[in-house]
N, C-alpha and C. Protein backbone atom coordinates (compact mmCIF):
# COMPACT_ATOMS: atom_id res chain seq x y z
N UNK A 1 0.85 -1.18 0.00
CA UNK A 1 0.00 0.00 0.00
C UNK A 1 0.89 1.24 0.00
N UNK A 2 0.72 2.25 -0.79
CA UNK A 2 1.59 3.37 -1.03
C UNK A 2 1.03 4.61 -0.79
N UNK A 3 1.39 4.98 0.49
CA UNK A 3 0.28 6.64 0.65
C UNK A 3 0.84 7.56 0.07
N UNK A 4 0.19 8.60 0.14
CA UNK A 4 0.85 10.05 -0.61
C UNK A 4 1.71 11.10 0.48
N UNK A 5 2.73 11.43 -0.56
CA UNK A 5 3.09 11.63 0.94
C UNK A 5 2.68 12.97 1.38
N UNK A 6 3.39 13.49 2.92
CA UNK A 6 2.60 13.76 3.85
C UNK A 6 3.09 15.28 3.81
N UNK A 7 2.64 16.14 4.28
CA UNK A 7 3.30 18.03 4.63
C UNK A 7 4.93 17.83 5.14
N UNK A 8 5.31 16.81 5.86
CA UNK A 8 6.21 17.24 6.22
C UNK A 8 7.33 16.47 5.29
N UNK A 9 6.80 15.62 5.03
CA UNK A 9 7.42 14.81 3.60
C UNK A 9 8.13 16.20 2.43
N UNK A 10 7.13 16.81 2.10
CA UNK A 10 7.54 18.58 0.82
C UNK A 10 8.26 19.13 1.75
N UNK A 11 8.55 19.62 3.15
CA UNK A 11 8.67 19.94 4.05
C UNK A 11 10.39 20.16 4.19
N UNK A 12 10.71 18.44 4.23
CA UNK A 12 12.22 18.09 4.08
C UNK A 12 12.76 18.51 2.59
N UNK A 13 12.20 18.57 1.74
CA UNK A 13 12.32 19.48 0.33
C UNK A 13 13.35 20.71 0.84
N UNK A 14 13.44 21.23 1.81
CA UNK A 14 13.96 22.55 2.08
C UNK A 14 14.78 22.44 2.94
N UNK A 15 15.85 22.75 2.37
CA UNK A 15 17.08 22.79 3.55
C UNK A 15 17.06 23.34 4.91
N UNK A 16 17.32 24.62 4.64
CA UNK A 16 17.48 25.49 5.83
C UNK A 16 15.60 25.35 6.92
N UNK A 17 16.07 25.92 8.08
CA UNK A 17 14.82 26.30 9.07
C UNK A 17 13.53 27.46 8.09
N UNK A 18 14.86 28.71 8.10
CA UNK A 18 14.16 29.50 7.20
C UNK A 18 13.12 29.19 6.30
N UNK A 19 13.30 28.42 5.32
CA UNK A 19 12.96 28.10 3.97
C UNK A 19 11.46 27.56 4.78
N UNK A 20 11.72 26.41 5.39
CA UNK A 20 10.56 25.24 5.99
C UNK A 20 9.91 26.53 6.67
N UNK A 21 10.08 27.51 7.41
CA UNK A 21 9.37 28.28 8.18
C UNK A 21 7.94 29.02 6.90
N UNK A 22 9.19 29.58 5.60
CA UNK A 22 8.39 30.19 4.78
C UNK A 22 7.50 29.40 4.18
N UNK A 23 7.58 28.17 3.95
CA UNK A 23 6.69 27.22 3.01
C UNK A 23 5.72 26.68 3.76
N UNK A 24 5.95 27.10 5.32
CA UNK A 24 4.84 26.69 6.12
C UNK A 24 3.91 27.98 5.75
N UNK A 25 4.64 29.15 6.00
CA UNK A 25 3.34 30.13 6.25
C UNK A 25 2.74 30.24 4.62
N UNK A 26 3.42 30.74 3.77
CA UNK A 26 3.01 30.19 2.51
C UNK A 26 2.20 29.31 2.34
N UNK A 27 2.55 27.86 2.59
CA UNK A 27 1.32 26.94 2.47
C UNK A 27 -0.40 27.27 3.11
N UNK A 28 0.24 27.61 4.44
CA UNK A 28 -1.02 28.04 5.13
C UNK A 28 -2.31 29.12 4.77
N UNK A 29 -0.83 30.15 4.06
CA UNK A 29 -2.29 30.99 3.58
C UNK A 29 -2.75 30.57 2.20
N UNK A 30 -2.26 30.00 1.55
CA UNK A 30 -2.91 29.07 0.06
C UNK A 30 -4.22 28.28 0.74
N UNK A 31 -3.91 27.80 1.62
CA UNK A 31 -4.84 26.50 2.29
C UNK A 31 -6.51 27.82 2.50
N UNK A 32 -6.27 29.03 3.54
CA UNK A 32 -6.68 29.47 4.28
C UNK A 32 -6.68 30.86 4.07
N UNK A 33 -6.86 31.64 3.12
CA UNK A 33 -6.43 32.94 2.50
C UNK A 33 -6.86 34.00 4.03
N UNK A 34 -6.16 34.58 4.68
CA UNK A 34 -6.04 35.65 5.97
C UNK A 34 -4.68 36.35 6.45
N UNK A 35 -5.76 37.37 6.82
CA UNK A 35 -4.66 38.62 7.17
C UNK A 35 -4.12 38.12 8.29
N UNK A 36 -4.39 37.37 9.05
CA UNK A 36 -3.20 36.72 10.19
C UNK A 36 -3.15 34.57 10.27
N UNK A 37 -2.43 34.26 10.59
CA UNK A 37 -1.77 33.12 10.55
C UNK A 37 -1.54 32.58 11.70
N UNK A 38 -2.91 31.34 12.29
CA UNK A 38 -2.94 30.93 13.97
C UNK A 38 -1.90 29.64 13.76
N UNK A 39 -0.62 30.03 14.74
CA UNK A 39 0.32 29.15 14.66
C UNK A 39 -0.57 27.67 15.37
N UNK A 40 -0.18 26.47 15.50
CA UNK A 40 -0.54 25.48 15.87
C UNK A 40 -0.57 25.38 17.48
N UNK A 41 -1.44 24.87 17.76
CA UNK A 41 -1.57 25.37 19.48
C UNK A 41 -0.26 25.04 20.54
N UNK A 42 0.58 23.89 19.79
CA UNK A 42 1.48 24.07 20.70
C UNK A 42 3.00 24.16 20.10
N UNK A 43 4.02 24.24 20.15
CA UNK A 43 5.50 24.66 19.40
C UNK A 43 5.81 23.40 19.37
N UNK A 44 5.03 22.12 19.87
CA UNK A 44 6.12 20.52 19.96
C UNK A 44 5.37 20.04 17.86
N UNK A 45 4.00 21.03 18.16
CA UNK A 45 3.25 20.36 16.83
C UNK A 45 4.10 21.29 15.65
N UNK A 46 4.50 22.39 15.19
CA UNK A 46 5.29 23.04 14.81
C UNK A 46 6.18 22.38 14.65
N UNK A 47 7.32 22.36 15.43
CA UNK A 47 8.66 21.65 15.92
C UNK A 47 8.29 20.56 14.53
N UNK A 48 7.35 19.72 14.94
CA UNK A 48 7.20 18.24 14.57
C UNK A 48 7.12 18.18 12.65
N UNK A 49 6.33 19.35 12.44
CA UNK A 49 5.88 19.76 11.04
C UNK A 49 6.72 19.80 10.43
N UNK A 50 7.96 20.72 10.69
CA UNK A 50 9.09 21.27 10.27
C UNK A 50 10.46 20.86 10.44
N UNK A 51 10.06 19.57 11.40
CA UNK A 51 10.80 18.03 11.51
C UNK A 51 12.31 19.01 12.14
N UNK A 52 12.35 20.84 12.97
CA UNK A 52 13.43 21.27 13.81
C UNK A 52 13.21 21.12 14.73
N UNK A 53 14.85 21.54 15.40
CA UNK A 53 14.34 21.34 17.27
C UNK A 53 14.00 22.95 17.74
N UNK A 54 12.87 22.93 18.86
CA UNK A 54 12.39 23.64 19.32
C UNK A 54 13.02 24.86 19.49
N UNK A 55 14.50 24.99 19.64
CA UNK A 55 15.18 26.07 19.77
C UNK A 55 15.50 26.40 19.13
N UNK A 56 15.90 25.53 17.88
CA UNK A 56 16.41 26.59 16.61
C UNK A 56 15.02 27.32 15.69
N UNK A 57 13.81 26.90 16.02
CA UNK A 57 12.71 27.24 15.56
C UNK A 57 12.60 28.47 16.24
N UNK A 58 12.64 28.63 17.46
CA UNK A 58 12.65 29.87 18.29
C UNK A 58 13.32 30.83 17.29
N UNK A 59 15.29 30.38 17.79
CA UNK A 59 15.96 31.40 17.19
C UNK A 59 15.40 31.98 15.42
N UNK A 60 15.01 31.20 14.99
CA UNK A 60 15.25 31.40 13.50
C UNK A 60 13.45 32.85 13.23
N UNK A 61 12.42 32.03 14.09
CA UNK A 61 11.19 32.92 14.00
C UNK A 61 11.96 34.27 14.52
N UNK A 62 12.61 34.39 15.72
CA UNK A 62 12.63 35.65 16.19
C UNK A 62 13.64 36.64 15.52
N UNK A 63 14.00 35.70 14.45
CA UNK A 63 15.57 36.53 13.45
C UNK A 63 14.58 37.06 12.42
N UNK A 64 13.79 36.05 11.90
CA UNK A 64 13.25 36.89 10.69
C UNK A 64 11.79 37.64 11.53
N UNK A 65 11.27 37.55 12.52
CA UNK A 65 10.50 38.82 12.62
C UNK A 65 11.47 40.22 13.05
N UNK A 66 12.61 39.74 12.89
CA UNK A 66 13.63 41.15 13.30
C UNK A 66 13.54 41.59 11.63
N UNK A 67 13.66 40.81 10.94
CA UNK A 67 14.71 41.11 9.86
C UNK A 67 13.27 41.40 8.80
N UNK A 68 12.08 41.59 9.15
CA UNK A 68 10.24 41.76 8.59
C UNK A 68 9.65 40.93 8.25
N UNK A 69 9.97 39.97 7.77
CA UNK A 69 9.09 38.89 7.53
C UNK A 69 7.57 38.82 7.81
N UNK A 70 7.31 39.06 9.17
CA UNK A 70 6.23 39.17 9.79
C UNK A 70 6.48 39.29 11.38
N UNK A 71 4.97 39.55 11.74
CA UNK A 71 5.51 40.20 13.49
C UNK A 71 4.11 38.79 14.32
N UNK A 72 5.07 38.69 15.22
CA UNK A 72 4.26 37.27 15.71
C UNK A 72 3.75 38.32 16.95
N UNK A 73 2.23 37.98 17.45
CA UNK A 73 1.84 38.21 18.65
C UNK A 73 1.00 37.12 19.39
N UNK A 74 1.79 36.96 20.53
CA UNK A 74 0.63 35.18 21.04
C UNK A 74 1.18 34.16 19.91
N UNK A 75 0.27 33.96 19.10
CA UNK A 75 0.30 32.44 18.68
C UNK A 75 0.05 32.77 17.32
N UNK A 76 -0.10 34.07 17.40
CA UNK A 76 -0.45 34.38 15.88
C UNK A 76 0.62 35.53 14.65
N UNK A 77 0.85 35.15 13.51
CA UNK A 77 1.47 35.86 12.69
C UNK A 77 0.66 37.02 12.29
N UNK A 78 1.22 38.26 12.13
CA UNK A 78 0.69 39.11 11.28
C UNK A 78 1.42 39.83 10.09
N UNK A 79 0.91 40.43 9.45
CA UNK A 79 1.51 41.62 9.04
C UNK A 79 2.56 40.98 7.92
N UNK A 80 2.23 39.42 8.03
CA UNK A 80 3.74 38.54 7.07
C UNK A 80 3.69 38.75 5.43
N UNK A 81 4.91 39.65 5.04
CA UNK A 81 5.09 39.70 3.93
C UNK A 81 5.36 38.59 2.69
N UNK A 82 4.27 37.95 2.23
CA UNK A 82 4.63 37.00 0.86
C UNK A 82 5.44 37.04 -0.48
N UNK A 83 5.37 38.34 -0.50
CA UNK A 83 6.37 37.91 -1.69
C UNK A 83 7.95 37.91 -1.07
N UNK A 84 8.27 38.44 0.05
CA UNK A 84 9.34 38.38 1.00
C UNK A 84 9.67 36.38 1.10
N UNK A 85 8.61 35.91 1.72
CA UNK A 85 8.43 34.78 2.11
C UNK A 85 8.56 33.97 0.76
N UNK A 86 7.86 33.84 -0.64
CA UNK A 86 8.20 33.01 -1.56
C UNK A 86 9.24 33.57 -2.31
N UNK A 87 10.20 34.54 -2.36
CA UNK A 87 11.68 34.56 -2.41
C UNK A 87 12.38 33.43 -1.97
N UNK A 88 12.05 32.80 -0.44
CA UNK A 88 12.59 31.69 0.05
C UNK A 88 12.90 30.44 -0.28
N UNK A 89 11.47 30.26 -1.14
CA UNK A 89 11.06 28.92 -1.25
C UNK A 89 11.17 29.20 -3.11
């Protein structure tokens, strides 16, 4: 039996944290077209998606909301620039 494969399967497609960060939010708003982006309720389900460890997921979100990407508040993205983001990917 041969399933299709899975999000995090395209996922490993992308080298860097960065890249997987952008093709997440990217994906998400294709899926879900909105002006903000509800991260997954907890950072282990994240973490898991994007197949990093918890801390370099930290460091890497809080580099590119320095650097504009988008500005995280709570649990949620805003303000995230796409064509910034599919430069990445």
């Amino acid at each position: 039996m041969h399933s299709s494969p899975g999000y995090k399967d395209y996922c490993l497609n992308y080298q860097t944290i960065r890249e997987r960060i952008a093709y997440w939010i990217v994906g998400m708003h294709d899926i879900a077209p909105a002006e903000t982006i509800r991260m997954p309720g907890s950072q282990l389900m994240l973490d898991n998606m994007l197949h990093v460890s918890r801390s370099s997921l930290n460091q890497e979100l809080k580099l590119m909301e320095k650097e504009g990407y988008f500005r995280i508040t709570g649990r949620e993205m805003q303000d995230w620039d796409k064509e910034k983001l599919e430069e990445l990917i």
